[in-house]
N, C-alpha and C. Protein backbone atom coordinates (compact mmCIF):
# COMPACT_ATOMS: atom_id res chain seq x y z
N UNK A 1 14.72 -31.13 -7.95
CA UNK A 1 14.86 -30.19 -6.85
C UNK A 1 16.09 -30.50 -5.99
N UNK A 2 16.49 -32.32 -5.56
CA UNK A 2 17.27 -32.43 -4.99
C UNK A 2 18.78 -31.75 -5.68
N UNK A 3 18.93 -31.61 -6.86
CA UNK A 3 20.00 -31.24 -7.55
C UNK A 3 20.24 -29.62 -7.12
N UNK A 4 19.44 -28.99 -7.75
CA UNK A 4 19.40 -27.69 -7.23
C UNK A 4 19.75 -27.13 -5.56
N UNK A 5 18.97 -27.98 -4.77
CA UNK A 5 19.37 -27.88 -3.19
C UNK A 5 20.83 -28.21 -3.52
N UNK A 6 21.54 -29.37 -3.53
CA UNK A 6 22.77 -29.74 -3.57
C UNK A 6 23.58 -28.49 -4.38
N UNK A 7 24.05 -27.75 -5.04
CA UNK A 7 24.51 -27.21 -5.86
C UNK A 7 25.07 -25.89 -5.10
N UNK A 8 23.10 -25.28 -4.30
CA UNK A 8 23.55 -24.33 -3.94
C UNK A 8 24.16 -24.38 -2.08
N UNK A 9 24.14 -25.41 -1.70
CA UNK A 9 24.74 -26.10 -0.66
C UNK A 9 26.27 -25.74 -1.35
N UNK A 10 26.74 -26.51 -2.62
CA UNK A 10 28.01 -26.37 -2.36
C UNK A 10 28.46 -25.13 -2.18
N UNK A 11 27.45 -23.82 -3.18
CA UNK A 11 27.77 -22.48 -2.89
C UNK A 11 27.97 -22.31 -1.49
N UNK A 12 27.40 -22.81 -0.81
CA UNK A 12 27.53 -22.16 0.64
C UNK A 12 28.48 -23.18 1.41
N UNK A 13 29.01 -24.05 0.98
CA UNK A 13 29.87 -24.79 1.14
C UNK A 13 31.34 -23.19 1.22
N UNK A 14 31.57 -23.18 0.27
CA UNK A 14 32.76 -21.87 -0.25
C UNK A 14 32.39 -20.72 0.94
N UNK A 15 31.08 -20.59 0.79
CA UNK A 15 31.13 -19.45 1.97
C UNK A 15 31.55 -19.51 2.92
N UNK A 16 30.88 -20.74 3.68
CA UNK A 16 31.76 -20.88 5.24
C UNK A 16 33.47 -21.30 5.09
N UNK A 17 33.56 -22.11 4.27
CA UNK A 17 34.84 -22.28 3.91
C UNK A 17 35.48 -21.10 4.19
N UNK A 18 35.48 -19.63 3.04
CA UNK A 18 36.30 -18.97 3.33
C UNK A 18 35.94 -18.20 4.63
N UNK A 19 35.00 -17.82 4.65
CA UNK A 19 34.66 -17.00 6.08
C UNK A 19 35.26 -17.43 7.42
N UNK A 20 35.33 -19.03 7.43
CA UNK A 20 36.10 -19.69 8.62
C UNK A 20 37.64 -19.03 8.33
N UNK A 21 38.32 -19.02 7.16
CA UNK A 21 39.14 -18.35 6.73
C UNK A 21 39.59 -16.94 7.36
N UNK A 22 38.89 -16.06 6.99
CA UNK A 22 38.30 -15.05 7.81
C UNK A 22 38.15 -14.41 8.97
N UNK A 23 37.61 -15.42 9.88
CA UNK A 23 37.17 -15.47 10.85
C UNK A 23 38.68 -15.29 12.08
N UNK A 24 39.74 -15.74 11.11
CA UNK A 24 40.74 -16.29 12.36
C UNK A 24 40.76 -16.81 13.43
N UNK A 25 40.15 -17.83 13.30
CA UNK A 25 40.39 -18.90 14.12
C UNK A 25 39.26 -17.88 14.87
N UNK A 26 37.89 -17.79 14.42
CA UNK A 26 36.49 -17.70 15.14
C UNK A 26 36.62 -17.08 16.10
N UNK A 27 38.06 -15.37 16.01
CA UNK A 27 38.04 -15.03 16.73
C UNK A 27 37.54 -13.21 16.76
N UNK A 28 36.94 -13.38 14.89
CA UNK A 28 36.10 -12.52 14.79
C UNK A 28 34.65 -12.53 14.42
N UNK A 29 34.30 -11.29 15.15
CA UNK A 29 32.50 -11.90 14.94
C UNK A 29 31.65 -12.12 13.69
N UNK A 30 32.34 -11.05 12.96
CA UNK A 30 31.29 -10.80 11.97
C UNK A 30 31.37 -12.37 10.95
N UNK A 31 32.67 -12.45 10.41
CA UNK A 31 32.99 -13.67 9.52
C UNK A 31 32.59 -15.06 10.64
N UNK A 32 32.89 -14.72 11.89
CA UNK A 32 32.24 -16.35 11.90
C UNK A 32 30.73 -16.44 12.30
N UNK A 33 30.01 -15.29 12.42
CA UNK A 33 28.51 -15.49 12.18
C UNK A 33 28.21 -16.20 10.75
N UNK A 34 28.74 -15.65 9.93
CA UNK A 34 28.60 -15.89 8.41
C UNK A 34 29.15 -17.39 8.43
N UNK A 35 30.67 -17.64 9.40
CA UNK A 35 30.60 -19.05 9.06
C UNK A 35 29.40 -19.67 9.53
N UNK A 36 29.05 -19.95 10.73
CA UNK A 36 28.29 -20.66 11.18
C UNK A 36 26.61 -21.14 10.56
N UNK A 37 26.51 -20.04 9.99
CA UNK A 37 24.89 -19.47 9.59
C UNK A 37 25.27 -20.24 8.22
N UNK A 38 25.96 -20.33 7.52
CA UNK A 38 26.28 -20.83 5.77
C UNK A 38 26.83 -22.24 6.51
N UNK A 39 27.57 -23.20 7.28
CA UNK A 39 27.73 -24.08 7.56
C UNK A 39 26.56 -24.80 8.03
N UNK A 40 25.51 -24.37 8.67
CA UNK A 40 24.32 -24.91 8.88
C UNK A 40 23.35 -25.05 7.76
N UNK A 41 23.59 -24.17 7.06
CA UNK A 41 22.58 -23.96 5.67
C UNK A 41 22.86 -24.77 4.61
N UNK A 42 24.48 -24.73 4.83
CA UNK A 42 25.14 -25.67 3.82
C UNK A 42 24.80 -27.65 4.46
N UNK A 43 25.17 -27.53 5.34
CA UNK A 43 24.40 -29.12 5.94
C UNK A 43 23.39 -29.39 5.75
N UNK A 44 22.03 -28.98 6.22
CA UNK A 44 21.10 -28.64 5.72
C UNK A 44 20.72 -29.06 4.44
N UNK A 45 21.24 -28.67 3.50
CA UNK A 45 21.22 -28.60 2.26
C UNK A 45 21.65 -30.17 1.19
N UNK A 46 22.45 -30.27 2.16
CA UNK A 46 23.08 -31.99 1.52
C UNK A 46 22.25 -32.60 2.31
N UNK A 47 22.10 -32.54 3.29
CA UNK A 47 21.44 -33.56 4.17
C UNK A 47 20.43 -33.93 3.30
N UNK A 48 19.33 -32.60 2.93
CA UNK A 48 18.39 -32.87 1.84
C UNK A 48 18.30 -33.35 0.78
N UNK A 49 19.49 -32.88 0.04
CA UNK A 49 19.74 -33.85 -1.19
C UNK A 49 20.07 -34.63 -1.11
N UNK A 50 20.39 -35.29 0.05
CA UNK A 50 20.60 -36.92 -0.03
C UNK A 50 19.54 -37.94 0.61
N UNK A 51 18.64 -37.43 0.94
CA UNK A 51 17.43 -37.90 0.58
C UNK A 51 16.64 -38.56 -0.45
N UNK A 52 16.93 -38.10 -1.70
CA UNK A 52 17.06 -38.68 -3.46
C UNK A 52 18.37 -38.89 -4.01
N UNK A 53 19.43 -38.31 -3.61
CA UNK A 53 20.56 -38.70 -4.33
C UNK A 53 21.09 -39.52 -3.83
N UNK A 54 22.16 -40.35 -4.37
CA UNK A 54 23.18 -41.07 -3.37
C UNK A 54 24.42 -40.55 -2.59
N UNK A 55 24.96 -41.37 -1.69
CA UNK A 55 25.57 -40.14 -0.56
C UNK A 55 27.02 -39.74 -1.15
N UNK A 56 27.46 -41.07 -2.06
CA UNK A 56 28.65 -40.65 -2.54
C UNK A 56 28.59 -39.33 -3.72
N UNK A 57 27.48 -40.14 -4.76
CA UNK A 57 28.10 -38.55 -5.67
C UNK A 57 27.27 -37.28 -4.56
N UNK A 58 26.31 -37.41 -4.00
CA UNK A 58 26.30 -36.20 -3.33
C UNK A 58 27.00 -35.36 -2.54
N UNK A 59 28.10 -36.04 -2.01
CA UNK A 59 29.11 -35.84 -1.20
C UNK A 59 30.18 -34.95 -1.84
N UNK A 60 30.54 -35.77 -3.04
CA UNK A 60 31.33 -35.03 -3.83
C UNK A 60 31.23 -34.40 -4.89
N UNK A 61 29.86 -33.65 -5.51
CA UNK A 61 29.22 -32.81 -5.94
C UNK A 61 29.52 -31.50 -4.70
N UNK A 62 28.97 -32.05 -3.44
CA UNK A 62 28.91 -31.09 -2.95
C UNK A 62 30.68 -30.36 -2.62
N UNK A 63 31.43 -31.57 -2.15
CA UNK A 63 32.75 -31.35 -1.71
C UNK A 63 33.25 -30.32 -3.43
N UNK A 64 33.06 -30.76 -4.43
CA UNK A 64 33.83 -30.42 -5.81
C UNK A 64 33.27 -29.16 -5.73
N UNK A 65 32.02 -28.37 -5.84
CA UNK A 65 31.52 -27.37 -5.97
C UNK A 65 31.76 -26.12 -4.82
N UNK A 66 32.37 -26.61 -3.72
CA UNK A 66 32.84 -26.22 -2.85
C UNK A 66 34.53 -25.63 -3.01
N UNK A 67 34.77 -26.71 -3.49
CA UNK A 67 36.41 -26.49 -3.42
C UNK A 67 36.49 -25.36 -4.60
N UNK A 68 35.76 -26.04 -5.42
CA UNK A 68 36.42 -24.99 -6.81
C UNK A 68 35.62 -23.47 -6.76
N UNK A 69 34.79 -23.35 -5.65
CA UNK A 69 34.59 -22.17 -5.52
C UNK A 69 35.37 -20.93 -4.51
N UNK A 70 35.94 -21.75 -3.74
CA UNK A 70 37.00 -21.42 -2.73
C UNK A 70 37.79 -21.25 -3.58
N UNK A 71 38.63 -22.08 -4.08
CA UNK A 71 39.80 -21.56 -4.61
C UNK A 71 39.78 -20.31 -5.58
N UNK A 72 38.35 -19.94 -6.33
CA UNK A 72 38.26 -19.36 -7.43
C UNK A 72 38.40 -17.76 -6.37
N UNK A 73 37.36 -17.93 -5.62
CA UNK A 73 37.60 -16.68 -5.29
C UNK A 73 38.49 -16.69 -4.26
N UNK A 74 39.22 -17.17 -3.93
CA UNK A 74 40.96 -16.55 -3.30
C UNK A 74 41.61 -16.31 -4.01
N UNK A 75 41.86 -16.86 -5.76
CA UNK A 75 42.54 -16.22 -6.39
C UNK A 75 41.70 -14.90 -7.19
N UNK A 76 40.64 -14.93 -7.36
CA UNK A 76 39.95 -13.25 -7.41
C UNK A 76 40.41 -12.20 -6.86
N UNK A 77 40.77 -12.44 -4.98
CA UNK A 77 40.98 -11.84 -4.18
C UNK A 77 42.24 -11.70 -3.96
N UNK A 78 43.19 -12.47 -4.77
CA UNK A 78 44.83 -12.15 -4.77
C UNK A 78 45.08 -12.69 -3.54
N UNK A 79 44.43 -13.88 -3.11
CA UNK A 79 44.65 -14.49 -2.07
C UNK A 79 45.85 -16.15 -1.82
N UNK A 80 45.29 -16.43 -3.29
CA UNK A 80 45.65 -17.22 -3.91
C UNK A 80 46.83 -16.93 -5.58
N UNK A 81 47.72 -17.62 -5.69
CA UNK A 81 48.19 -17.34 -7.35
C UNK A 81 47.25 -18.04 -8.46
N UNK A 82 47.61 -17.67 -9.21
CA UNK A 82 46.30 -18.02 -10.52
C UNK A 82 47.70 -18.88 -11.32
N UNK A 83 47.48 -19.98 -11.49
CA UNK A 83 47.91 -20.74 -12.71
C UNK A 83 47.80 -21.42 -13.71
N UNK A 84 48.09 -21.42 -14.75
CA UNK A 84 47.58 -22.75 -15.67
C UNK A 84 46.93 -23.47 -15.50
N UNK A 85 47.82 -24.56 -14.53
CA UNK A 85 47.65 -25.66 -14.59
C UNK A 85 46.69 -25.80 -13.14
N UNK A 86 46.78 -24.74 -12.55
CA UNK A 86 45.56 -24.65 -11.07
C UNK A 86 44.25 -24.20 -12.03
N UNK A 87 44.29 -23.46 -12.79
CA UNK A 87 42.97 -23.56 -14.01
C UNK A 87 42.64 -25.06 -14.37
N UNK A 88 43.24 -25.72 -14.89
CA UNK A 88 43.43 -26.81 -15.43
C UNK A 88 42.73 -27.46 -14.82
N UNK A 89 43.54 -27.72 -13.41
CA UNK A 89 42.67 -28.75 -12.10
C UNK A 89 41.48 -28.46 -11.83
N UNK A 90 41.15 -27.29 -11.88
CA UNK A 90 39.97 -26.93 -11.33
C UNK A 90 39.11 -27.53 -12.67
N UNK A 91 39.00 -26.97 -13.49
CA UNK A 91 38.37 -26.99 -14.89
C UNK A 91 38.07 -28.82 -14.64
N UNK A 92 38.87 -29.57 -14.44
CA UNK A 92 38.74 -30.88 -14.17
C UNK A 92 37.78 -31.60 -12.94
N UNK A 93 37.88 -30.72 -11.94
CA UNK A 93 36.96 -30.65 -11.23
C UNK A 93 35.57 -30.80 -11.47
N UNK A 94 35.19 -29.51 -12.14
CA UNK A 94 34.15 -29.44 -12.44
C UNK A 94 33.46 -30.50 -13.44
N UNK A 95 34.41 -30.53 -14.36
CA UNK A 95 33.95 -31.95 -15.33
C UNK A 95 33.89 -32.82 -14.60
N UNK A 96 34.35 -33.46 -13.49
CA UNK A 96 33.99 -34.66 -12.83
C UNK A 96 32.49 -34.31 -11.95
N UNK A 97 32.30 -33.24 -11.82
CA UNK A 97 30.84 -33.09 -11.09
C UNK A 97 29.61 -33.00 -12.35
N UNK A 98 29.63 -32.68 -13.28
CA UNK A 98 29.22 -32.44 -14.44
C UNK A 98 28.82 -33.73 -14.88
N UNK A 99 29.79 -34.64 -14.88
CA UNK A 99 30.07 -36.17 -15.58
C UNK A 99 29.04 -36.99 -14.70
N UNK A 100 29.21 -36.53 -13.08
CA UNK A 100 28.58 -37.14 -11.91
C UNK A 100 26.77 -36.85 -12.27
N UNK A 101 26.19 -35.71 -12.43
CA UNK A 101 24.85 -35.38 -12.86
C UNK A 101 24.72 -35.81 -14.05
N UNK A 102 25.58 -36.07 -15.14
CA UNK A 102 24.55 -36.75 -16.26
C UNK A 102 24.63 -38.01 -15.99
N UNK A 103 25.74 -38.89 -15.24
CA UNK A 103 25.56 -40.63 -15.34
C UNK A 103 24.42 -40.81 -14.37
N UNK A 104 23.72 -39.79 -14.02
CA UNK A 104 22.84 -40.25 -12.59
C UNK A 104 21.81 -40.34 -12.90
C-alpha cells in the first residue's frame, strides 16, 4: 500500500509543480488553489509512505516521479522542447526509480 500511496504522491508531486508554474507567482487563484490542495495531498502522501519505506528511496521515488512527470507534460504542452537525449534522461530516470522498488 505504502508503494502505491508514494507513486501517486509523486503524481501530485507534477501537479503542484506545474500549477505553481501556473499560478505566477500565486498570483492567480484558480492554479494556486490546485497548487496548494495537490502540495498538501502530495506531503501527505510521502509522509505516509515513509512510514514503511525508507526516507531516502522514498524521497527520491517520490522526487523522480515528480520530475519526469513535469517535464513530460511541458513538453506535451509545447512548453518545453522534446529531445533525444531529454527522452533519454528521463527514460533513465525512471529506471532508477524502477531499480529503487525492486532492490527494496
Amino acid at each position: 500500500m505504502s508503494w502505491i500511496v508514494l507513486v501517486l504522491s509523486g503524481v501530485l508531486e507534477a501537479v503542484w509543480a506545474t500549477a505553481l508554474g501556473k499560478s505566477e507567482g500565486l498570483s492567480r487563484l484558480g492554479p494556486s488553489v490546485v497548487f496548494f490542495a495537490a502540495l498538501a495531498a502530495s506531503m501527505a502522501g510521502l509522509a505516509y509512505a515513509m512510514r514503511d519505506l525508507p526516507v531516502g528511496t522514498s524521497y527520491a521515488v517520490w522526487v523522480g516521479i515528480g520530475a519526469v512527470l513535469t517535464v513530460a507534460y511541458a513538453m506535451a504542452a509545447g512548453d518545453e522542447s522534446v529531445s533525444v537525449l531529454k527522452v533519454l534522461f528521463l527514460a533513465a530516470i525512471v529506471g532508477g526509480v524502477i531499480g529503487l522498488k525492486l532492490i527494496h
